[in-house]
Structures are given as structure tokens and as C-alpha cells.
N, C-alpha and C. Protein backbone atom coordinates (compact mmCIF):
# COMPACT_ATOMS: atom_id res chain seq x y z
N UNK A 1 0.82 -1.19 0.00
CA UNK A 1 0.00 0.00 0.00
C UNK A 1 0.86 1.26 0.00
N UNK A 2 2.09 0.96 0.40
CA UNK A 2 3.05 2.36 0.97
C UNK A 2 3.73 2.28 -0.63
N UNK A 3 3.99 1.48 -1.17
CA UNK A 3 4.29 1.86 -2.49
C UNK A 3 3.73 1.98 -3.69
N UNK A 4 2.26 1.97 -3.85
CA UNK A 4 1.63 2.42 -4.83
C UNK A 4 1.23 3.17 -5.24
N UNK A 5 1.21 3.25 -6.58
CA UNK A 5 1.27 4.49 -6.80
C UNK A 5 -0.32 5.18 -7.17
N UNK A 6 -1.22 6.42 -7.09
CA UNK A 6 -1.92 6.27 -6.97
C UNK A 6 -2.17 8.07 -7.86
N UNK A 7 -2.17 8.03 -8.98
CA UNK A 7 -2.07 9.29 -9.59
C UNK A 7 -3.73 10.09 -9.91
N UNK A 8 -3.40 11.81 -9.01
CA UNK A 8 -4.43 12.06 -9.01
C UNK A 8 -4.85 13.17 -10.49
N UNK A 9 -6.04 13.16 -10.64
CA UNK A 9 -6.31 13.97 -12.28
C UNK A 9 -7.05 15.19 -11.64
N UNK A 10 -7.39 15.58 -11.36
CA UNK A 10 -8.33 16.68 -10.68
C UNK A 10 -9.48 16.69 -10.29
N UNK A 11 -10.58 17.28 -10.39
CA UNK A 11 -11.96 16.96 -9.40
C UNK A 11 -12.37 15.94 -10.30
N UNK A 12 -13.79 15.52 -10.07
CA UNK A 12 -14.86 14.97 -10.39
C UNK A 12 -15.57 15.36 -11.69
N UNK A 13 -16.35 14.92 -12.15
CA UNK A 13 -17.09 16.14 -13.87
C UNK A 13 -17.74 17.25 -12.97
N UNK A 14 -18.15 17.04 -11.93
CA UNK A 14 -18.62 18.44 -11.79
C UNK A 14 -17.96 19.39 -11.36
N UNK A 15 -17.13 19.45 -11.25
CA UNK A 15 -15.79 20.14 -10.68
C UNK A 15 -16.11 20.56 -9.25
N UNK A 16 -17.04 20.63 -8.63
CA UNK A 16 -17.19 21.23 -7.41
C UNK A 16 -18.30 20.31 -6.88
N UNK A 17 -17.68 19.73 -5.73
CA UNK A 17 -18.03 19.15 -5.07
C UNK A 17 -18.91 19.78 -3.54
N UNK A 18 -20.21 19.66 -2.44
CA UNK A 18 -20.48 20.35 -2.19
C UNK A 18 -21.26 19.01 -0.98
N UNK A 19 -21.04 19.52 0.37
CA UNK A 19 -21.89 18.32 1.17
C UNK A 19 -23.01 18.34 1.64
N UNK A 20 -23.77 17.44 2.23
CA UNK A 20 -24.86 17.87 2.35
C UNK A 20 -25.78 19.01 2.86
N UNK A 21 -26.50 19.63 2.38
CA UNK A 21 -27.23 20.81 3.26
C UNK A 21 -29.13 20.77 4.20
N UNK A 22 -28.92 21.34 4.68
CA UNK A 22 -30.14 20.88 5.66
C UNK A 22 -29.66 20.35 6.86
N UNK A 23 -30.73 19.96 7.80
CA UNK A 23 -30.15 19.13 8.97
C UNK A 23 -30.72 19.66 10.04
N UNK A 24 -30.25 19.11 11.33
CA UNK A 24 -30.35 19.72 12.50
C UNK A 24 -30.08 21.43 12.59
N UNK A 25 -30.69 21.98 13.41
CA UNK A 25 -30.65 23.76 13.30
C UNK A 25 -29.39 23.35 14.50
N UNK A 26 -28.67 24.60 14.62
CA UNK A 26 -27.41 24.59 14.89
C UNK A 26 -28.14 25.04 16.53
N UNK A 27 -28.98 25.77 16.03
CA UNK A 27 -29.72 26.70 17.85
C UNK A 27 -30.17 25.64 18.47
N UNK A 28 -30.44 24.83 17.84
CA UNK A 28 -31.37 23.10 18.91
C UNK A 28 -30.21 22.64 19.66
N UNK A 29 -28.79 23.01 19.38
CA UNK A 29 -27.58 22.16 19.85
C UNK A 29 -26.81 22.52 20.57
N UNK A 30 -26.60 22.04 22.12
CA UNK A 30 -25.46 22.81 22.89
C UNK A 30 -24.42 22.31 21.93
N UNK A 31 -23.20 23.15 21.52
CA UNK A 31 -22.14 23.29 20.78
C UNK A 31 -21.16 22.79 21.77
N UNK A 32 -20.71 22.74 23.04
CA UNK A 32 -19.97 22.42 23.51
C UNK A 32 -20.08 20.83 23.86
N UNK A 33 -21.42 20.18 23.71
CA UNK A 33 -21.36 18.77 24.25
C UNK A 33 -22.05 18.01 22.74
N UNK A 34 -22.87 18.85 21.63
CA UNK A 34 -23.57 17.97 20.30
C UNK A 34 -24.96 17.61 21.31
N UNK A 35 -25.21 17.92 22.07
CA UNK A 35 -26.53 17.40 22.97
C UNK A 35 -27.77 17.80 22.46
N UNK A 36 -28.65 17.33 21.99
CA UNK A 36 -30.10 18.10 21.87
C UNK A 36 -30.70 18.95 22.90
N UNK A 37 -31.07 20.44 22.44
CA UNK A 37 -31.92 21.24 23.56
C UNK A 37 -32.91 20.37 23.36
N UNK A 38 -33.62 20.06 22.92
CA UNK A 38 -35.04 19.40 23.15
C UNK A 38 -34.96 18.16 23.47
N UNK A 39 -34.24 17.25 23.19
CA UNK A 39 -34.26 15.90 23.65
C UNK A 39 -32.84 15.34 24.54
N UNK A 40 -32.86 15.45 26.00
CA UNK A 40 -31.42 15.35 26.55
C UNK A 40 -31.33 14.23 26.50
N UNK A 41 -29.95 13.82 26.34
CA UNK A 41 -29.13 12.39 25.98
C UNK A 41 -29.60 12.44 25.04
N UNK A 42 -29.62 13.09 24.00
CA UNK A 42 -29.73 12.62 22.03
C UNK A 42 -28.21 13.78 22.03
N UNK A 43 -27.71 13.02 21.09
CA UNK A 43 -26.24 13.69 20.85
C UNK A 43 -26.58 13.59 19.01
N UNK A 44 -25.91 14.77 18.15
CA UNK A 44 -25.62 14.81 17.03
C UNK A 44 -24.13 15.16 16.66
N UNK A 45 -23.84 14.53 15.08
CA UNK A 45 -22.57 14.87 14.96
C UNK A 45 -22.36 14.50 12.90
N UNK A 46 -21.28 15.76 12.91
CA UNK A 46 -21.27 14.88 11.04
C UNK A 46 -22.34 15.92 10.41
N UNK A 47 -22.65 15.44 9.23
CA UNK A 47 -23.67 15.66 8.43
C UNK A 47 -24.83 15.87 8.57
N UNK A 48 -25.28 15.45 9.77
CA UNK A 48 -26.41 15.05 10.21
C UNK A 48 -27.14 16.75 10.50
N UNK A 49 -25.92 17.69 10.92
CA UNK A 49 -26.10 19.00 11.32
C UNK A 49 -26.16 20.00 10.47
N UNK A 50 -27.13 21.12 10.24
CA UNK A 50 -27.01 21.88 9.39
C UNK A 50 -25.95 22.91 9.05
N UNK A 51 -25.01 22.27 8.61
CA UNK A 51 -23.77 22.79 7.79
C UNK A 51 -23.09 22.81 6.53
N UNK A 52 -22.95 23.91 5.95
CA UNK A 52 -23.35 23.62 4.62
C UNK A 52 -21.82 24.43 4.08
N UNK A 53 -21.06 23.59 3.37
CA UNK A 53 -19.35 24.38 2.88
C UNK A 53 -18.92 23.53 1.60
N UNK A 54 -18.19 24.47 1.40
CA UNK A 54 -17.25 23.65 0.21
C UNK A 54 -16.35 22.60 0.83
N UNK A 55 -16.24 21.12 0.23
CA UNK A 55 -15.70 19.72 0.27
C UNK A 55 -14.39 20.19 0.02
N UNK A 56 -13.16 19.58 0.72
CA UNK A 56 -12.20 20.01 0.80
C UNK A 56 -11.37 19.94 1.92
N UNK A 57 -12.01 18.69 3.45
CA UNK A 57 -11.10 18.78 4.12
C UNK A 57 -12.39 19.05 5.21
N UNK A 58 -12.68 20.31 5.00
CA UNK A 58 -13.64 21.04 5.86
C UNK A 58 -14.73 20.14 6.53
N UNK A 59 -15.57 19.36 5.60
CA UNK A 59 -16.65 19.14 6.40
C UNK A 59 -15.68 17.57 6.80
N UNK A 60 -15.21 17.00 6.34
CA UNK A 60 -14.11 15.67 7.55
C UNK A 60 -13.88 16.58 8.57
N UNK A 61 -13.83 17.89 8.24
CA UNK A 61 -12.88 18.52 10.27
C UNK A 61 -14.34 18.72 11.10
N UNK A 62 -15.29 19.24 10.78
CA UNK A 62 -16.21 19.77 11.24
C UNK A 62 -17.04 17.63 11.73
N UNK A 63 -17.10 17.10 10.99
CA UNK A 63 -17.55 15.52 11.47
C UNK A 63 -16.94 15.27 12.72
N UNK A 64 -15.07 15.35 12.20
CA UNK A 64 -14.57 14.72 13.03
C UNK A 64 -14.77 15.61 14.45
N UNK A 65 -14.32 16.62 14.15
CA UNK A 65 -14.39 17.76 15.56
C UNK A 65 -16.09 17.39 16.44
N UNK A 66 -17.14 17.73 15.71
CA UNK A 66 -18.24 17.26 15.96
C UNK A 66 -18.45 15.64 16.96
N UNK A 67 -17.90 14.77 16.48
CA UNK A 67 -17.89 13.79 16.62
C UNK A 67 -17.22 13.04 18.12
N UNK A 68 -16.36 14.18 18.53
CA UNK A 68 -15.21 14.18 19.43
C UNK A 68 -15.88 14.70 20.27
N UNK A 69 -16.45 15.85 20.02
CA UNK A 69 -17.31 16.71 21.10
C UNK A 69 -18.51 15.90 21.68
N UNK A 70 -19.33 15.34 20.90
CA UNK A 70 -20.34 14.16 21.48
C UNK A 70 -19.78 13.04 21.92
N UNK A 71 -19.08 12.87 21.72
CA UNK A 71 -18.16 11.36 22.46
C UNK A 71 -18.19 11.50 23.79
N UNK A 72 -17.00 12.79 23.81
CA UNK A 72 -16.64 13.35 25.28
C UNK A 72 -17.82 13.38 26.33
N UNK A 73 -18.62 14.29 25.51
CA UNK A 73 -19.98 14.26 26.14
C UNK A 73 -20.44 13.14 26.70
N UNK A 74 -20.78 12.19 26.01
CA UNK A 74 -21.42 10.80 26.39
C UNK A 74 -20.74 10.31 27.29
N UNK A 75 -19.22 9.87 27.38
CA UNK A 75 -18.64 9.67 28.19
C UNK A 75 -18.50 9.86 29.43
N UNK A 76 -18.75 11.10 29.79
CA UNK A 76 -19.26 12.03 31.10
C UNK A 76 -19.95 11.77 31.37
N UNK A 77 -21.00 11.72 30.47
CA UNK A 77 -22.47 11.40 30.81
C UNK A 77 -22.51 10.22 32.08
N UNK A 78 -22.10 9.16 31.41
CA UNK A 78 -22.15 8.26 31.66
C UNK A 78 -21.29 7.70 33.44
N UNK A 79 -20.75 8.38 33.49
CA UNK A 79 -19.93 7.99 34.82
C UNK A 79 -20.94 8.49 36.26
């Protein structure tokens, strides 16, 4: 795998790539834990949230970051 070679051509035919939009409202969500204001112990994370950017890195950071933040959360939760 470490030596193959794997040559890239540039985007896709549509040239711009774009992730999903819609989702959870960002105001329903404590930001520091992904927790639902309306439903406690429901955690969101990813795509699932209404965030909407150009593909490029960005929405993997915003998943992953997202994703980390509800973890933590749960984790706490839980003890």
C-alpha cells in the first residue's frame, strides 16, 4: 500500500463538489457537548447537522471535531 502508486487527475465532472445541506438547526444544539436542547441524551454529529461548505477537508474537520465533542460528552455522561 506504501508503495503504490496512486495518480491524481483533478476533481470529479462536476468540478465542485459540495456536502450535504439541511439538517439539524445549529440553535437546537449545545455546541460544547452535540446534545439536543429538546431531547437530553440525544447527541448529534457529522452531516447530520445543518452545515453547509465547500468539500475540501472542511466538512471531515467539522464531522470529526463534531464527533469528538459528542463522544466526550457521552462519556461524562455516563460515569
Amino acid at each position: 500500500m506504501l508503495r503504490t502508486p496512486l495518480p491524481v487527475r483533478g476533481k470529479t465532472t462536476y468540478k465542485e463538489e459540495f456536502v450535504t445541506c439541511g439538517g439539524i438547526v445549529l440553535s437546537e444544539i449545545n455546541m460544547h457537548t452535540m446534545e439536543s436542547r429538546r431531547v437530553p441524551g440525544l447527541y448529534f454529529a457529522g452531516e447530520v447537522l445543518d452545515i453547509d461548505g465547500i468539500t475540501g477537508g472542511f466538512n471531515f474537520q467539522a464531522a470529526w471535531t463534531t464527533g469528538y465533542l459528542a463522544g466526550k460528552a457521552m462519556a461524562a455522561s455516563s460515569t
